[in-house]
Protein backbone atom coordinates (compact mmCIF):
# COMPACT_ATOMS: atom_id res chain seq x y z
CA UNK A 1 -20.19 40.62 54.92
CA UNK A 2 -23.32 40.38 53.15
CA UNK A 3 -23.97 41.93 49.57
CA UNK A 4 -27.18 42.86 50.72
CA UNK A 5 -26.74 44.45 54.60
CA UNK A 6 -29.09 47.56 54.21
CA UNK A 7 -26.84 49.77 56.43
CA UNK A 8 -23.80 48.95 54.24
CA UNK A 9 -22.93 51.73 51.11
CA UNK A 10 -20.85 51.98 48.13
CA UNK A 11 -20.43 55.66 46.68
CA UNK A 12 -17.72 55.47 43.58
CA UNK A 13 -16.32 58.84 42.94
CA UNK A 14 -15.55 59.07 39.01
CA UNK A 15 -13.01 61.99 39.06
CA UNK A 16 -10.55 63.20 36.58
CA UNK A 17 -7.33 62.28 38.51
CA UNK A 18 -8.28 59.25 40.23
CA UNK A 19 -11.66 57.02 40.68
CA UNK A 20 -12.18 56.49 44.48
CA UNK A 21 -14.70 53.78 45.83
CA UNK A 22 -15.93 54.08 49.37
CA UNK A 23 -17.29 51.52 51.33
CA UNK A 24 -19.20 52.42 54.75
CA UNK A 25 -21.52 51.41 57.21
CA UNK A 26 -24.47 53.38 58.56
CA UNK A 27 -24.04 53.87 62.15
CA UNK A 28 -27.36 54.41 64.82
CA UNK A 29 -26.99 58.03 64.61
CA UNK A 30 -26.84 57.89 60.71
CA UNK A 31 -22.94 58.41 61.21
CA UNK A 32 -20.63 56.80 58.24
CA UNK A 33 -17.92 54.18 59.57
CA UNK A 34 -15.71 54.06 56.89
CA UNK A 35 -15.17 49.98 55.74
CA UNK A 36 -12.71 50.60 52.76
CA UNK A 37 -11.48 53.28 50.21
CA UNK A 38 -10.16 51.73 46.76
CA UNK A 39 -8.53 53.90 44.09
CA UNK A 40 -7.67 53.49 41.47
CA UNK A 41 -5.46 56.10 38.84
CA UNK A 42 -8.47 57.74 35.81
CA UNK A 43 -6.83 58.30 32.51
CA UNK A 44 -10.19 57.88 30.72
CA UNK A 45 -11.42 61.04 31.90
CA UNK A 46 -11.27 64.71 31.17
CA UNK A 47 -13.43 67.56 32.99
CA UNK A 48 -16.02 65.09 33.52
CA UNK A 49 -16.60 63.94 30.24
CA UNK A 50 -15.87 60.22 29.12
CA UNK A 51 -12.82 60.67 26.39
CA UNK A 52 -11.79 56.21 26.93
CA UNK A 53 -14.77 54.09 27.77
CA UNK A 54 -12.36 51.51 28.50
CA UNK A 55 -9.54 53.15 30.72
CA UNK A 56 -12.94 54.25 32.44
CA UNK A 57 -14.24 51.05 32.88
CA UNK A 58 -10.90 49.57 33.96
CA UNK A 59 -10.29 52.42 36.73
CA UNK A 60 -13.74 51.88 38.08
CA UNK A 61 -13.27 48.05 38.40
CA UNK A 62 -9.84 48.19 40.08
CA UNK A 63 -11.35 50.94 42.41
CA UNK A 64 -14.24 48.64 43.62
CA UNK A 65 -12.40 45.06 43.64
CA UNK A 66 -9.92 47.15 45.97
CA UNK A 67 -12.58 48.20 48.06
CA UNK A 68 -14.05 44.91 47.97
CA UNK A 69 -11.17 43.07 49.00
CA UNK A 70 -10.20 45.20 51.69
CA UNK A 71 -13.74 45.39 53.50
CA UNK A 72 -14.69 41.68 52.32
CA UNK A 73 -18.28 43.40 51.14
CA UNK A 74 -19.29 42.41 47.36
CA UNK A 75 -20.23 45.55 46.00
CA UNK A 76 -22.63 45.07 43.29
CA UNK A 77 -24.24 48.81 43.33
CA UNK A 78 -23.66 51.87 44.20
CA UNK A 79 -24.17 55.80 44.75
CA UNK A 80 -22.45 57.99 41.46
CA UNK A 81 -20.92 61.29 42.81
CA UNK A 82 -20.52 63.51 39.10
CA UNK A 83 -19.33 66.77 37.90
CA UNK A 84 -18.13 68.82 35.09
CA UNK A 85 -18.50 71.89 32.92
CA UNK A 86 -21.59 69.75 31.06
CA UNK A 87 -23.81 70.43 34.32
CA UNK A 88 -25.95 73.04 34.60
CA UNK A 89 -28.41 75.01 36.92
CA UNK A 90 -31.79 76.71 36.07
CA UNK A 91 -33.71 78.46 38.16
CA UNK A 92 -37.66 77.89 37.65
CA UNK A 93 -40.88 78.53 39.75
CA UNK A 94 -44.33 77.66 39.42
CA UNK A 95 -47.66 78.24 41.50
CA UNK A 96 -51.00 76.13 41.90
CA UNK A 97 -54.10 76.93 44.07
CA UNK A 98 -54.33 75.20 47.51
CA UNK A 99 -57.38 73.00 47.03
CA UNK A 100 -58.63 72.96 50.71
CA UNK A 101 -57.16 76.04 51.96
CA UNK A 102 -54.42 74.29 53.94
CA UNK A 103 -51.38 73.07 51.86
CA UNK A 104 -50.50 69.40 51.45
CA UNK A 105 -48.00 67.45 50.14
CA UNK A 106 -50.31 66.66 47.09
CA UNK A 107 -50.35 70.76 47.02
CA UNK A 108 -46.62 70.92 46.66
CA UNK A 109 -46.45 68.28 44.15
CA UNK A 110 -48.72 70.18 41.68
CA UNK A 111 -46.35 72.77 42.72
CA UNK A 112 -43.28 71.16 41.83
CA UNK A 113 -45.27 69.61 38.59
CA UNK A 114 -45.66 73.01 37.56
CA UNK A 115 -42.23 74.78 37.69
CA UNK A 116 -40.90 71.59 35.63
CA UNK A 117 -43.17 72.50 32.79
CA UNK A 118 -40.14 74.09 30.70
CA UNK A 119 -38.15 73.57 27.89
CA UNK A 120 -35.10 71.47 28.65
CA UNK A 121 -32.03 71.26 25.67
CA UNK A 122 -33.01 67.88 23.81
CA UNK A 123 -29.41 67.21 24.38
CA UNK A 124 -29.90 67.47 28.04
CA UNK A 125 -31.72 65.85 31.29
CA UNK A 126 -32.72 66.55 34.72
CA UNK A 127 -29.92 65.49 37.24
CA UNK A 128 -31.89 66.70 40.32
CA UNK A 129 -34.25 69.21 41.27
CA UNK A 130 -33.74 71.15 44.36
CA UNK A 131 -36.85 73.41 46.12
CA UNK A 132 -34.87 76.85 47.27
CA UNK A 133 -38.38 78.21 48.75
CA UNK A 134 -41.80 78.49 48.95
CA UNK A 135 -44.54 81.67 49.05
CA UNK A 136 -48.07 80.70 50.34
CA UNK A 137 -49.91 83.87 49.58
CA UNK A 138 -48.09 87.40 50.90
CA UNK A 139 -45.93 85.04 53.17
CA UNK A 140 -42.31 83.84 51.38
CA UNK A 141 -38.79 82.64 52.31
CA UNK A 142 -40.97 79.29 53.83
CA UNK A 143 -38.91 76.00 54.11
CA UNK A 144 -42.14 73.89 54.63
CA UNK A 145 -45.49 74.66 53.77
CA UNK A 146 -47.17 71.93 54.34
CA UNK A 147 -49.85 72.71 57.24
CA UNK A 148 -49.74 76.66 56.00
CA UNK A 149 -53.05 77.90 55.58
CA UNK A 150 -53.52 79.84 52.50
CA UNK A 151 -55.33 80.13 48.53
CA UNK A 152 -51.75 80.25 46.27
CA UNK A 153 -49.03 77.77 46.90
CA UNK A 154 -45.28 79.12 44.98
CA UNK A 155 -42.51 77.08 44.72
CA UNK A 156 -38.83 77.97 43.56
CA UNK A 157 -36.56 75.57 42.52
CA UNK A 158 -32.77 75.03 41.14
CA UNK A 159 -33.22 72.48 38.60
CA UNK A 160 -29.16 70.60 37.42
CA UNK A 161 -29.34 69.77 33.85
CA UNK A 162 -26.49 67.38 32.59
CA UNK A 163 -25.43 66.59 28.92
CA UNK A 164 -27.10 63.53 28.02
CA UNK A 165 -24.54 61.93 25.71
CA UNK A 166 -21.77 62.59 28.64
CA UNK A 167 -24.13 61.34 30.87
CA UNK A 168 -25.01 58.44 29.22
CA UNK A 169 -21.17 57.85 28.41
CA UNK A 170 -20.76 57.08 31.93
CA UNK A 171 -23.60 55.42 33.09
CA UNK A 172 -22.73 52.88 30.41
CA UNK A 173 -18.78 52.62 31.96
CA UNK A 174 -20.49 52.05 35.77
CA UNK A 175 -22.84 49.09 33.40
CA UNK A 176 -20.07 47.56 32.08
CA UNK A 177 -17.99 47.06 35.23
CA UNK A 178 -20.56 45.46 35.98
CA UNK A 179 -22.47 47.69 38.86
CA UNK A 180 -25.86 48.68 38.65
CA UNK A 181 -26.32 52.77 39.89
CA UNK A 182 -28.46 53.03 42.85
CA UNK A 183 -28.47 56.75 42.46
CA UNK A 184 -26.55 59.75 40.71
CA UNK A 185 -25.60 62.54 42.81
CA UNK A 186 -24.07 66.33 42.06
CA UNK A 187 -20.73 66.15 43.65
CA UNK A 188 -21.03 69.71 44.62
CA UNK A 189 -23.51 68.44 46.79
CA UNK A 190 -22.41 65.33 48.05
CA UNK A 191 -19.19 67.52 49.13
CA UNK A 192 -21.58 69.94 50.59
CA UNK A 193 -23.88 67.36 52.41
CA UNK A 194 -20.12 66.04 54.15
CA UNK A 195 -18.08 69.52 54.70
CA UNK A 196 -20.63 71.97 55.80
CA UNK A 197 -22.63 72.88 58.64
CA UNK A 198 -26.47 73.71 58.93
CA UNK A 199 -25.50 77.06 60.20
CA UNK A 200 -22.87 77.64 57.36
CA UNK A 201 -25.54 76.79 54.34
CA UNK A 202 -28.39 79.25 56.10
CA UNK A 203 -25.97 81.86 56.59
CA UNK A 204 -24.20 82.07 53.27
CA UNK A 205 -21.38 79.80 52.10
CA UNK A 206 -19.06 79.08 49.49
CA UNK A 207 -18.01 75.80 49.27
CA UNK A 208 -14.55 75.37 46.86
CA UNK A 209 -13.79 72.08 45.91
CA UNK A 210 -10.45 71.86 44.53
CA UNK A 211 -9.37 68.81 43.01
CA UNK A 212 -6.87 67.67 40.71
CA UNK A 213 -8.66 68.33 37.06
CA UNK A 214 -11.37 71.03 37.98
CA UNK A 215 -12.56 73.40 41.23
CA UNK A 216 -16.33 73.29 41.64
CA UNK A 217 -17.50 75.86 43.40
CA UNK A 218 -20.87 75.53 45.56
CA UNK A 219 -23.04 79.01 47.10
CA UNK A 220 -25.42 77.72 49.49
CA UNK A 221 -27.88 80.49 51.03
CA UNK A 222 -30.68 79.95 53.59
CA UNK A 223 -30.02 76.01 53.46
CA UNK A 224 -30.27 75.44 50.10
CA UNK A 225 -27.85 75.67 46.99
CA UNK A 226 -28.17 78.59 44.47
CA UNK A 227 -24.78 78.64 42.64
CA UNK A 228 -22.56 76.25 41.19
CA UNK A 229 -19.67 76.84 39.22
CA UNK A 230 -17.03 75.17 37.57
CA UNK A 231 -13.30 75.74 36.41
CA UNK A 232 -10.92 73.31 34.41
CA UNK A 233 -8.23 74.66 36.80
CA UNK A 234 -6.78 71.81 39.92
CA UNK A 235 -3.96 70.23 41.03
CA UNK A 236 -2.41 68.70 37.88
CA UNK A 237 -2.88 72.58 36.93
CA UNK A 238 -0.59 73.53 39.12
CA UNK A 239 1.92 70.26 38.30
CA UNK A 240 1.59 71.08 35.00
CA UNK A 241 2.91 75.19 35.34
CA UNK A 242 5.13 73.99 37.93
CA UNK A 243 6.76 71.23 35.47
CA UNK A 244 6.92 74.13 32.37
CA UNK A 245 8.53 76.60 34.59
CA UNK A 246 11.12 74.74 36.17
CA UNK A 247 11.52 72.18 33.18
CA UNK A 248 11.41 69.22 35.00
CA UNK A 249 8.88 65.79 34.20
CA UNK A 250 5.15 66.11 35.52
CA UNK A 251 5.61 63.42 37.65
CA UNK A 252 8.85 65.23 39.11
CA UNK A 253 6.95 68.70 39.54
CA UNK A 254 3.92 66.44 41.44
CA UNK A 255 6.29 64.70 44.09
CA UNK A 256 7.81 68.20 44.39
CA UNK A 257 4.64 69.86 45.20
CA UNK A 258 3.48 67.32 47.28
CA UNK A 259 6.69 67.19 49.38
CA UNK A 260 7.68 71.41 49.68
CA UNK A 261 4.80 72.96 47.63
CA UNK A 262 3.73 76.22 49.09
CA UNK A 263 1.87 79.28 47.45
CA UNK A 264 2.12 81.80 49.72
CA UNK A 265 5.12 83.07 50.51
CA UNK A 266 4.50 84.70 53.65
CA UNK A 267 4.63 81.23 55.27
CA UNK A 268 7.94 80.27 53.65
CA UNK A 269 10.51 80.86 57.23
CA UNK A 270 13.62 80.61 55.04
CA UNK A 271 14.95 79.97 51.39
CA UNK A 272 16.48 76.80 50.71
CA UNK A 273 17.02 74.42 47.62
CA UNK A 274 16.15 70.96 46.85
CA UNK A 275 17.83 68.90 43.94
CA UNK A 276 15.29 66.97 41.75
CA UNK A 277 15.97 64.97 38.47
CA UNK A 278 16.44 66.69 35.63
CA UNK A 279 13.73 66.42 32.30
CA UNK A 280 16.39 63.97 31.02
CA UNK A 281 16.35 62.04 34.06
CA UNK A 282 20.40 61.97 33.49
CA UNK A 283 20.98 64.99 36.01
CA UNK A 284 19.52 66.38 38.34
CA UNK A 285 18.81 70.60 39.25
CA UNK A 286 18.12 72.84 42.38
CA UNK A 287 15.32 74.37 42.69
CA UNK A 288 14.52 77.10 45.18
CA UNK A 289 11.58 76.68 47.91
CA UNK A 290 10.60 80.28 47.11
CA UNK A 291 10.65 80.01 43.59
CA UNK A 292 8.35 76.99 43.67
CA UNK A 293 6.04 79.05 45.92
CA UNK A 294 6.17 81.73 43.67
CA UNK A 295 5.00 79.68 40.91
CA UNK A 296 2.51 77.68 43.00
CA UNK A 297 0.69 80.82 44.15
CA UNK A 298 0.32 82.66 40.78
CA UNK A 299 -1.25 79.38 39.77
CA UNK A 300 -3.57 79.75 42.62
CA UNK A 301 -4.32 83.83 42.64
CA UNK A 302 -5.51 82.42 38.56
CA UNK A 303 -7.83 79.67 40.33
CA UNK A 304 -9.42 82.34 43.27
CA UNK A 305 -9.23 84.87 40.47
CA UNK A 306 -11.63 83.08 38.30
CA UNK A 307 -13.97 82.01 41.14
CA UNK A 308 -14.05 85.44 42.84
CA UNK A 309 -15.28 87.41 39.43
CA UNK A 310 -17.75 84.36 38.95
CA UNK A 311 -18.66 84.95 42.54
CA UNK A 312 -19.60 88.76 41.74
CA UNK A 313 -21.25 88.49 38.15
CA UNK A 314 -23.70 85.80 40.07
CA UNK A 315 -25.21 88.25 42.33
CA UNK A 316 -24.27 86.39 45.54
CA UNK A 317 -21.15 88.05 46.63
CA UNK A 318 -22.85 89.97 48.99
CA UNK A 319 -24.66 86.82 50.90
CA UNK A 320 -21.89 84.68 50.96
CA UNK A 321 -20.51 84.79 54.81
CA UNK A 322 -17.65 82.11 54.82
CA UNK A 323 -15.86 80.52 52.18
CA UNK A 324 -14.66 76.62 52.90
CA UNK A 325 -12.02 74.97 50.61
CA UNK A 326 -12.55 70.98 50.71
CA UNK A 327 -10.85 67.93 47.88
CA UNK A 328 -7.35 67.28 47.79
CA UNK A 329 -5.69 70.67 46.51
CA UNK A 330 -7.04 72.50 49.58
CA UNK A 331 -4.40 71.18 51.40
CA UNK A 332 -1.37 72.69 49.74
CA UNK A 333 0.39 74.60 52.12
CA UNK A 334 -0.98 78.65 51.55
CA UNK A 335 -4.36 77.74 50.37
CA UNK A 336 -6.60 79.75 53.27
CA UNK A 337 -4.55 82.49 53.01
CA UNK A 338 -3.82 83.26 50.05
CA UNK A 339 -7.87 82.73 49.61
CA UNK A 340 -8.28 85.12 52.46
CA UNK A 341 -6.64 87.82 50.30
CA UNK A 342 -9.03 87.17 47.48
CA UNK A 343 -12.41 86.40 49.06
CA UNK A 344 -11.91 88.76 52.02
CA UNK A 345 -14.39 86.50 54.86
CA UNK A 346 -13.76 84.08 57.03
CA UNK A 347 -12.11 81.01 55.39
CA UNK A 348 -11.51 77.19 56.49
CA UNK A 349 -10.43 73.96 55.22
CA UNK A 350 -13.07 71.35 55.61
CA UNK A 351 -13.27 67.73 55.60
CA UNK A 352 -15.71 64.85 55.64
CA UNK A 353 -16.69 63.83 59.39
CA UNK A 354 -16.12 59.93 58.59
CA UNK A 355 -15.35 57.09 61.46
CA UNK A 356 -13.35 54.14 61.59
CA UNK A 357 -10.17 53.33 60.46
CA UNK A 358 -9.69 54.80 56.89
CA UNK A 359 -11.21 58.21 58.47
CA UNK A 360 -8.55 59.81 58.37
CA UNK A 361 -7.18 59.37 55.30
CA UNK A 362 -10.32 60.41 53.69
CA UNK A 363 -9.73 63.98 54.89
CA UNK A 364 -6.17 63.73 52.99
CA UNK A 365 -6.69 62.70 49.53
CA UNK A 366 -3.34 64.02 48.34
CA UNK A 367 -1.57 61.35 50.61
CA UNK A 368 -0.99 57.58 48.99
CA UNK A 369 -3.55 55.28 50.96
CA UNK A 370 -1.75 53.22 53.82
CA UNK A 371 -1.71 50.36 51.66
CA UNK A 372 0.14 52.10 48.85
């Protein structure tokens, strides 16, 4: 295969738990076959932000030369999915008279030209700007205005700031595995672009993605995002309470959550225990299959708990239809419902609609890779 077939990508996500790098074709219907996942462990990493340039670097190149071996594609760029508590969204506008009375895309990029004049944090630059709407005169809530008739063209748009040190920080790590960055992405919505539906973002969605260092969470409303939050609360969150609690290793507390974790107890049929290894390693203790879910779910009524207040103080509680849980904590056993309780709507787990052979391991990121 080619380094340079135009329907082949490379996306590399940099998360805090692992570095993933995704190789996939571009089918006739603008479909993704899936060529190759490589992963690779990130220790270099912390809620976004680059704390080990060189773990960094080393976790992105073992991530790509996996994928690279496995689809036989040399990947020597690729898309950068990003997130973290460092990212931030503004909400601008900004108006220009239509110069012949019927708007044009030179109309909407005076628009756009305008609602950027503002003062961004020197410390800071644009990620991505995203139009929510337009106004042409008395008429608003317009997708496209382009062939509108009318004197005043409005735009409104959600502009994502990111910190430019962290930002830099990692752009230089993706340099010096040697990669050049064909584009930089929000992850909330890359994971948005994959897991949702049209009708979901017009009606009023939250997206929660729930991985193993933070939970972003993603509002969409009439098409278009309006919201983003973030929370230094995942899966190693709820190792890591599950680990203190029952005093047993991380690594013992992950297998265990992995293998019988459950936080709501409602779906727990009958109490049983399971004998792990001891913190010493020398012994080993049982632990209950309620007491784990008991543990479990407090640590994810203090995840929901954090997003559902955000979800209020933002304004959009009201809006917000359906809520959809996507990334690899979403599948612990108890997740929908116990969200259900919380969020009170309609609630799903939703995955990436990939092809080919790694597809469906894609949609379970908690599970080793069949190669492992």
């Amino acid at each position: 295969m080619s380094s340079y077939e135009e329907d082949v990508l490379v996306a590399i996500d940099i998360g805090t738990t692992k570095i993933c790098c995704l190789v996939a074709e571009q089918t006739e219907d603008r479909g993704l076959n899936i060529k190759a996942i490589g992963s690779a462990p990130s220790v270099g990493l912390s809620m976004g932000r680059v704390i080990d340039m060189g773990a960094t670097v080393n976790a992105i190149c073992k991530a790509v030369e996996d994928a690279s071996e496995k689809s036989g594609y040399d990947c020597q760029s690729a898309f950068i999915g990003i997130a973290g508590e460092h990212i931030n969204g503004i909400k601008v506008r900004g108006s220009v008279a239509v110069r012949t009375g019927i708007v044009a895309q030179d109309d909407v990029d005076r628009a756009m030209k305008s609602a950027m004049i503002m003062n961004i944090p020197s410390n800071c630059q644009v990620l991505s700007k995203i139009p929510l709407e337009y106004h042409v005169d008395d008429l608003v809530g317009i997708v496209n205005p382009i062939g509108m008739r009318g004197a005043k063209l409005e735009i409104f748009v959600h502009v994502f700031t990111v910190d430019s040190n962290s930002f830099d920080d990692l752009r230089q790590c993706v340099d010096d595995a040697g990669l050049q960055i064909d584009d930089v992405y929000l992850e909330s919505i890359a994971s948005a672009e994959a897991v949702l539906t049209p009708a979901e973002k017009q009606q009023g969605v939250a997206l929660l993605d729930i991985g193993g260092g933070t939970c972003d969470m993603a509002v969409y409303v009439n098409g278009a995002i309006h919201h983003i939050h973030e929370v230094a609360l995942g899966g190693d969150y709820l190792t890591r309470i599950l680990s203190t609690a029952l005093n047993i290793s991380w690594e013992t507390a992950e297998l265990l959550k992995l293998s019988h974790g459950c936080c709501h107890e409602g779906l727990i049929d009958e109490d049983y225990g399971i004998d792990v290894a001891s913190l010493d390693g020398l012994n080993t203790v049982n632990v209950g299959v309620s007491n784990v879910c008991q543990i479990l779910g407090k640590g994810v009524q203090n995840i929901y708990g954090h997003l559902s207040n955000n979800l209020i103080q933002s304004g959009y509680d009201d809006v917000v239809r359906n809520v959809v849980l996507t990334g690899g904590t979403s599948l612990l056993m108890g997740m929908p419902e116990l969200g259900l309780e919380y969020f009170n709507r309609q609630i799903r787990v939703g995955g990436p609609n990939f092809r080919g052979a790694m597809a469906e391991w894609s949609k379970t990121p908690c599970i080793p890779p069949p190669w492992a």
